[in-house]
PDB file of N, CA and C in Angstrom:
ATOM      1  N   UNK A   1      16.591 -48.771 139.300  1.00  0.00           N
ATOM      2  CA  UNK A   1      15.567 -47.764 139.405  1.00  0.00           C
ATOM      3  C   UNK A   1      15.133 -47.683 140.862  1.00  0.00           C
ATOM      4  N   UNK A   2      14.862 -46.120 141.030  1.00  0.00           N
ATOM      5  CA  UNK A   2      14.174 -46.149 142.469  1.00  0.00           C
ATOM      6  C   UNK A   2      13.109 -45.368 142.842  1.00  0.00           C
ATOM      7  N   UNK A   3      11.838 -46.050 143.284  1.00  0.00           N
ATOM      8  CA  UNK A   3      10.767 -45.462 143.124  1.00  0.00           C
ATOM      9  C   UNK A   3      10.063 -45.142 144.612  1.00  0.00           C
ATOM     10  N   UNK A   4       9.497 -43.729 144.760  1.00  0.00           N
ATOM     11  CA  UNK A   4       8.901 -43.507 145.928  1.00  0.00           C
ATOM     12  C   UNK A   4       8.067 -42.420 145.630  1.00  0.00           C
ATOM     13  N   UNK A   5       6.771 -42.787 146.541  1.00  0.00           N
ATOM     14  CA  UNK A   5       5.716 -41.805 146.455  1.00  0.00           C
ATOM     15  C   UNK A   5       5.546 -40.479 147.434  1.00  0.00           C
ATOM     16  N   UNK A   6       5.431 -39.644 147.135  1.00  0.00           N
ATOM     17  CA  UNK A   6       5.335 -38.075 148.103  1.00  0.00           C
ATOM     18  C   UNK A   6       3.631 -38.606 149.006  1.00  0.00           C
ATOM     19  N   UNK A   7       3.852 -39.099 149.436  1.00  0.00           N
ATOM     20  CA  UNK A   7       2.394 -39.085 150.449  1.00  0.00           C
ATOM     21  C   UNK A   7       1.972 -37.417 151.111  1.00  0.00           C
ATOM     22  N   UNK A   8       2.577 -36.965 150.679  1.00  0.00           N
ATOM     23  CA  UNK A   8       2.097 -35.307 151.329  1.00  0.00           C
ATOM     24  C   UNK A   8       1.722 -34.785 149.744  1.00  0.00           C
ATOM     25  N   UNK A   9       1.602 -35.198 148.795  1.00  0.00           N
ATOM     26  CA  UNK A   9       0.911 -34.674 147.402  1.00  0.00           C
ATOM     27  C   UNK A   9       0.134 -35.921 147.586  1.00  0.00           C
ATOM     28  N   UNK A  10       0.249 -36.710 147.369  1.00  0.00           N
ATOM     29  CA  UNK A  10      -0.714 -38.124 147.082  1.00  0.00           C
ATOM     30  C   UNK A  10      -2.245 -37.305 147.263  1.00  0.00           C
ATOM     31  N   UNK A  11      -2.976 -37.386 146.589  1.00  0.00           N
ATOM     32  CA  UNK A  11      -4.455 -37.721 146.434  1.00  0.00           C
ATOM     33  C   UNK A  11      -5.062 -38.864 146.897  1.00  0.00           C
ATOM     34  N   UNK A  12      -4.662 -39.999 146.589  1.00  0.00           N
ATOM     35  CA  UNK A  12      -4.986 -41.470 146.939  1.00  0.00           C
ATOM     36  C   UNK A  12      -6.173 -41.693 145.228  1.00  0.00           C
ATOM     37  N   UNK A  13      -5.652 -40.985 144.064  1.00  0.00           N
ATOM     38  CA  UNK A  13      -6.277 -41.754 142.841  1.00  0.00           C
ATOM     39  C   UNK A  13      -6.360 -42.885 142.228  1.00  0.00           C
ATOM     40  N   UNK A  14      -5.533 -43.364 143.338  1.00  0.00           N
ATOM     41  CA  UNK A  14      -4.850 -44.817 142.496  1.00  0.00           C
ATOM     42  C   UNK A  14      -4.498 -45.269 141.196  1.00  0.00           C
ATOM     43  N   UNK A  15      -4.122 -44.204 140.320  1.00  0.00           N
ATOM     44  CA  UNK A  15      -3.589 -44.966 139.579  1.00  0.00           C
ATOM     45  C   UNK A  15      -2.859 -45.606 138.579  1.00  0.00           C
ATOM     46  N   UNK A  16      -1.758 -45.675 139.634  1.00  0.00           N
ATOM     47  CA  UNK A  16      -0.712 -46.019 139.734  1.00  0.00           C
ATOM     48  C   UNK A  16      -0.580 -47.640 140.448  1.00  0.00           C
ATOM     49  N   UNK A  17      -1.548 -47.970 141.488  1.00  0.00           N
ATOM     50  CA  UNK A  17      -1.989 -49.179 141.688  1.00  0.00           C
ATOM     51  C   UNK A  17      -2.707 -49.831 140.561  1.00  0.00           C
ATOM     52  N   UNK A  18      -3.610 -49.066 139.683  1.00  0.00           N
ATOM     53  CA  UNK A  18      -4.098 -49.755 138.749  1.00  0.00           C
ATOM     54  C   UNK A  18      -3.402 -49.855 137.669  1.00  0.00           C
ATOM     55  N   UNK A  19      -2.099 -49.613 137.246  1.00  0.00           N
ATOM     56  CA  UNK A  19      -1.327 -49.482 136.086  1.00  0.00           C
ATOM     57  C   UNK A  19      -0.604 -50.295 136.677  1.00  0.00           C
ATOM     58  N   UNK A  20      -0.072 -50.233 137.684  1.00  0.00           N
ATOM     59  CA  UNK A  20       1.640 -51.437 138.391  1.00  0.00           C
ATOM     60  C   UNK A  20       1.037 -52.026 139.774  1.00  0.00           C
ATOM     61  N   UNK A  21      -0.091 -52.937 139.423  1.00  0.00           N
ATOM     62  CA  UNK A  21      -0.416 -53.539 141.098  1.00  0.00           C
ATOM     63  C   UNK A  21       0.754 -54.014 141.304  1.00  0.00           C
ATOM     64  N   UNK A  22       1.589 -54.782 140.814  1.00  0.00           N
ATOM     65  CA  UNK A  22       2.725 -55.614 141.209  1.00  0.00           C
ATOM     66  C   UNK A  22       3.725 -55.005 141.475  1.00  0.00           C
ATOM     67  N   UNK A  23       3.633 -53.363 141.782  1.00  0.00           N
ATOM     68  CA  UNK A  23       4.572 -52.278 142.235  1.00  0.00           C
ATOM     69  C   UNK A  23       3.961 -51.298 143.413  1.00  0.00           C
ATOM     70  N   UNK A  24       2.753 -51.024 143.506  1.00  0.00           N
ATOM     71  CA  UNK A  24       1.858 -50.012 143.845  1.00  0.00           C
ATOM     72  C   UNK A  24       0.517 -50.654 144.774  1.00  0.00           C
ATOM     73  N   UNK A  25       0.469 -50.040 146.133  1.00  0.00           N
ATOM     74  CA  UNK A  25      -1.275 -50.398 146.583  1.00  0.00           C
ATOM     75  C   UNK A  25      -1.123 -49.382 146.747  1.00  0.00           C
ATOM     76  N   UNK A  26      -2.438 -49.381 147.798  1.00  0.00           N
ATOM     77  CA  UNK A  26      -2.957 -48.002 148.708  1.00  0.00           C
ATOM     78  C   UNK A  26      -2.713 -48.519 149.870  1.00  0.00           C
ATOM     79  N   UNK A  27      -2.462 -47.753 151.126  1.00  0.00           N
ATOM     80  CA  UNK A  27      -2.805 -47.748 152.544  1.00  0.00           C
ATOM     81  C   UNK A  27      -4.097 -47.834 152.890  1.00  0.00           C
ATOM     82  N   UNK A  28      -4.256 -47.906 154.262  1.00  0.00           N
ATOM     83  CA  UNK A  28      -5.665 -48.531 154.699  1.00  0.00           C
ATOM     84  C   UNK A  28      -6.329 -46.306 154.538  1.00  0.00           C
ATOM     85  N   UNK A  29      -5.446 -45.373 154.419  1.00  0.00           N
ATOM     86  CA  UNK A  29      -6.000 -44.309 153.950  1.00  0.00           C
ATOM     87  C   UNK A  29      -6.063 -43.788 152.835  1.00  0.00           C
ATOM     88  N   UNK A  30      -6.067 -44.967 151.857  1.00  0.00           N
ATOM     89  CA  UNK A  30      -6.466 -44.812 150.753  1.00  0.00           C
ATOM     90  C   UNK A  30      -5.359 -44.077 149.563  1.00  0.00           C
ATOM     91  N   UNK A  31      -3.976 -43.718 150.522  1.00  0.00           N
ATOM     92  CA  UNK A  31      -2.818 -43.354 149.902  1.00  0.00           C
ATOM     93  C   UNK A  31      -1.689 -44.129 148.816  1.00  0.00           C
ATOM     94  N   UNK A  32      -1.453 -44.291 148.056  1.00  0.00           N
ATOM     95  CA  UNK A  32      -0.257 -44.847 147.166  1.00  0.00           C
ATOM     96  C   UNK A  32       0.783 -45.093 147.900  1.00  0.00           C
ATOM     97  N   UNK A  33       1.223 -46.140 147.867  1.00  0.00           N
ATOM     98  CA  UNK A  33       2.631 -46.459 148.583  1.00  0.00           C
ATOM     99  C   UNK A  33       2.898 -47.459 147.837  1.00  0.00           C
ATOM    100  N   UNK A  34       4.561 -47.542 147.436  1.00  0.00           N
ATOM    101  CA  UNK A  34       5.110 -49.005 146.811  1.00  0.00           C
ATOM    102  C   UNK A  34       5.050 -50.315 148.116  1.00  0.00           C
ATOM    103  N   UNK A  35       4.661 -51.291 147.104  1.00  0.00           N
ATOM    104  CA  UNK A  35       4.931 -52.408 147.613  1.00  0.00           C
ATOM    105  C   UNK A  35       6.723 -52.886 148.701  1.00  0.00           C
ATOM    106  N   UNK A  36       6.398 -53.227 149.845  1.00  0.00           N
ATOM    107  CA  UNK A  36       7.214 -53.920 150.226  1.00  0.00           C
ATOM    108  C   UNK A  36       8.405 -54.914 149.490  1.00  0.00           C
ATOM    109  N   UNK A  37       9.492 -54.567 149.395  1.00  0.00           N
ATOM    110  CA  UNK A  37      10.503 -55.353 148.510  1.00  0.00           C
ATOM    111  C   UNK A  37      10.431 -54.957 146.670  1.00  0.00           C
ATOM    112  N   UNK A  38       9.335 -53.833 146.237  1.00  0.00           N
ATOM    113  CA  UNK A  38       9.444 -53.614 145.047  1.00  0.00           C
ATOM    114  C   UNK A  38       9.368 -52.097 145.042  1.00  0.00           C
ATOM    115  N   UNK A  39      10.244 -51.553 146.019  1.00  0.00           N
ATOM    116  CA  UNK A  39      11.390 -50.274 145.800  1.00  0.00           C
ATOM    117  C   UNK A  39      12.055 -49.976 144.352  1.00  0.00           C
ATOM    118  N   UNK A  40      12.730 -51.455 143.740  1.00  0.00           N
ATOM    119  CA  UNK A  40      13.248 -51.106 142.801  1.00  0.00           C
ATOM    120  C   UNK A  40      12.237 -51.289 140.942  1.00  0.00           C
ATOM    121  N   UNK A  41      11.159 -51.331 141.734  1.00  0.00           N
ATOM    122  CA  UNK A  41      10.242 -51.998 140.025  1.00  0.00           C
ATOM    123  C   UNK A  41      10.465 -53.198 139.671  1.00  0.00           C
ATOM    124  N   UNK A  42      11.545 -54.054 140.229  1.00  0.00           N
ATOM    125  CA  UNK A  42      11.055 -55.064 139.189  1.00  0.00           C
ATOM    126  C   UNK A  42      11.359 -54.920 138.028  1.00  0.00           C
ATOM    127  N   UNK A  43      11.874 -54.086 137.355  1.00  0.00           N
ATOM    128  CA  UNK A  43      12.784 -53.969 136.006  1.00  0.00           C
ATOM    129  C   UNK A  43      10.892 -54.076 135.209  1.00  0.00           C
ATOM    130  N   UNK A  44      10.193 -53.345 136.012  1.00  0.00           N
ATOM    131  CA  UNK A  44       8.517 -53.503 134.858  1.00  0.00           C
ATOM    132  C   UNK A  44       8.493 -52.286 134.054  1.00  0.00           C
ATOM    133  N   UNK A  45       7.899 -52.264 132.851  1.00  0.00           N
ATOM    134  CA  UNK A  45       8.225 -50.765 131.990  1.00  0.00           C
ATOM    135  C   UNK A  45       6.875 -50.349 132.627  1.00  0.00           C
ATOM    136  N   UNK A  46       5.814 -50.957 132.960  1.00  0.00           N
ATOM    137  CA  UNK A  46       4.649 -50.232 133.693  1.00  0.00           C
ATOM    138  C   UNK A  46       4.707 -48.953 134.938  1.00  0.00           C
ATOM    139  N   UNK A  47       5.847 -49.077 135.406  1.00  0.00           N
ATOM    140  CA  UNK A  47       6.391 -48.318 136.729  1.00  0.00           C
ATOM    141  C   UNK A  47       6.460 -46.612 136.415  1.00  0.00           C
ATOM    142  N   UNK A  48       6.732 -46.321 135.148  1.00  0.00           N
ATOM    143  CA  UNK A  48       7.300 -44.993 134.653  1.00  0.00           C
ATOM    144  C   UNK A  48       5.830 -44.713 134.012  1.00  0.00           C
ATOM    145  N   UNK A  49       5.117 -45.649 133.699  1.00  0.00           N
ATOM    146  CA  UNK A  49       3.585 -45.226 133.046  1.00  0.00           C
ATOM    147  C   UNK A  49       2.911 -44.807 133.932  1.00  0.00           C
ATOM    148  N   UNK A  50       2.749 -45.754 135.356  1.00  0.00           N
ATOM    149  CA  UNK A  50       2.314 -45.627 136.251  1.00  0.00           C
ATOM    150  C   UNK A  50       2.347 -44.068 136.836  1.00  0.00           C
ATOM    151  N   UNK A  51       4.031 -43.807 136.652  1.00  0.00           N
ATOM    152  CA  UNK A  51       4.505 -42.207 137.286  1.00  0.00           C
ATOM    153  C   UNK A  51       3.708 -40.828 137.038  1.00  0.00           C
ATOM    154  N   UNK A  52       3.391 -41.477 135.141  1.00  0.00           N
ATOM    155  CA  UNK A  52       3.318 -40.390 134.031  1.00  0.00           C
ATOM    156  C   UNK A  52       1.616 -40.464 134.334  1.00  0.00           C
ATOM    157  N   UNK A  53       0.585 -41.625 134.829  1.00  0.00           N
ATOM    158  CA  UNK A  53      -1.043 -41.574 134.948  1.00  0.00           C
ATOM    159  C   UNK A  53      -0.867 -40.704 136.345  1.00  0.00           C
ATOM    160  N   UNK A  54      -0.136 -40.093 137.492  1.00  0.00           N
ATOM    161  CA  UNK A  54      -0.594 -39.550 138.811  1.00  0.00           C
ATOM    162  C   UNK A  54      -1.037 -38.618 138.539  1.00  0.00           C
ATOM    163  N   UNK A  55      -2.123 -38.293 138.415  1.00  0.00           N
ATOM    164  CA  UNK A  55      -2.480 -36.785 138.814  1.00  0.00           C
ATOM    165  C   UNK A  55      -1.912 -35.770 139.145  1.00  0.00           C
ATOM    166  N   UNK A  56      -0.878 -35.681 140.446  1.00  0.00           N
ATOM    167  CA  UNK A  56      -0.648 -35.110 141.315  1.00  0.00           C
ATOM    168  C   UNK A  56       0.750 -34.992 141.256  1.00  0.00           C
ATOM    169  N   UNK A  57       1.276 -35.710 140.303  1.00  0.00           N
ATOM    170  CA  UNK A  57       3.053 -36.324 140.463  1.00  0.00           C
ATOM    171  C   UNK A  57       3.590 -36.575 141.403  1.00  0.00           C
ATOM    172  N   UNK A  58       3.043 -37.297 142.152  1.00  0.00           N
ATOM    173  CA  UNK A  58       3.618 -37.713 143.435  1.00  0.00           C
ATOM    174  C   UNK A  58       4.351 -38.475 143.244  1.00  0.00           C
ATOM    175  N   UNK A  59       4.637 -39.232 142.485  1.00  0.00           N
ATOM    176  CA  UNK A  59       5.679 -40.527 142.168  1.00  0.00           C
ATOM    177  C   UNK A  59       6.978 -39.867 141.197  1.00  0.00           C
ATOM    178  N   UNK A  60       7.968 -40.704 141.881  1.00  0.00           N
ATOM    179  CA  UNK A  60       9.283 -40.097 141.668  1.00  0.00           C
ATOM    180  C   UNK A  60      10.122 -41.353 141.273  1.00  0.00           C
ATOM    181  N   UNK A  61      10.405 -41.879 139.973  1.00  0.00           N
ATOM    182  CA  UNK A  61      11.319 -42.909 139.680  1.00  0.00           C
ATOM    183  C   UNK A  61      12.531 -42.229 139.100  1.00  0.00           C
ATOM    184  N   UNK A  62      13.648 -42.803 139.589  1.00  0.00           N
ATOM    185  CA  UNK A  62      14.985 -41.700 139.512  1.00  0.00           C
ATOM    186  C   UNK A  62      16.116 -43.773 139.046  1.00  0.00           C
ATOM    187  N   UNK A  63      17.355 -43.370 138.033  1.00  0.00           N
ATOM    188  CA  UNK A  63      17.899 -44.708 137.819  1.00  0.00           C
ATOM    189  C   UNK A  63      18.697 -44.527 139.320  1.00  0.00           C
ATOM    190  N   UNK A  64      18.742 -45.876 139.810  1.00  0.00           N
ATOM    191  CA  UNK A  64      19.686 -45.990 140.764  1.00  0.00           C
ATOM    192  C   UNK A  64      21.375 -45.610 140.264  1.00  0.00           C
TER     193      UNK A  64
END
């Protein structure tokens, strides 16, 4: 799986940090960005929930 956030839709709602912290923070501007080294999820079923809570659909998980 490969997951990346549109920071030019992002809202900064977080939550997607609050559904997959162990996939998802914010930037110091309050934006969604995946975690460093968890590009691929982590094989977590939270990642696609996470996709489906954005507001904005900024998050894009596609299978590798």
């Amino acid at each position: 799986m490969q997951i990346s956030v549109d920071q030019d839709v992002c809202i900064g709602a977080g939550q997607c940090a609050l559904t997959a912290p162990q996939v998802f923070t914010q930037d110091d501007d309050g934006l969604s960005e995946v975690l460093p080294g968890a590009e691929d999820g982590h094989g977590s079923p939270l990642v696609r929930e996470a996709a489906r809570a954005c507001p904005v659909s900024a998050i894009t998980v596609a299978e590798a």
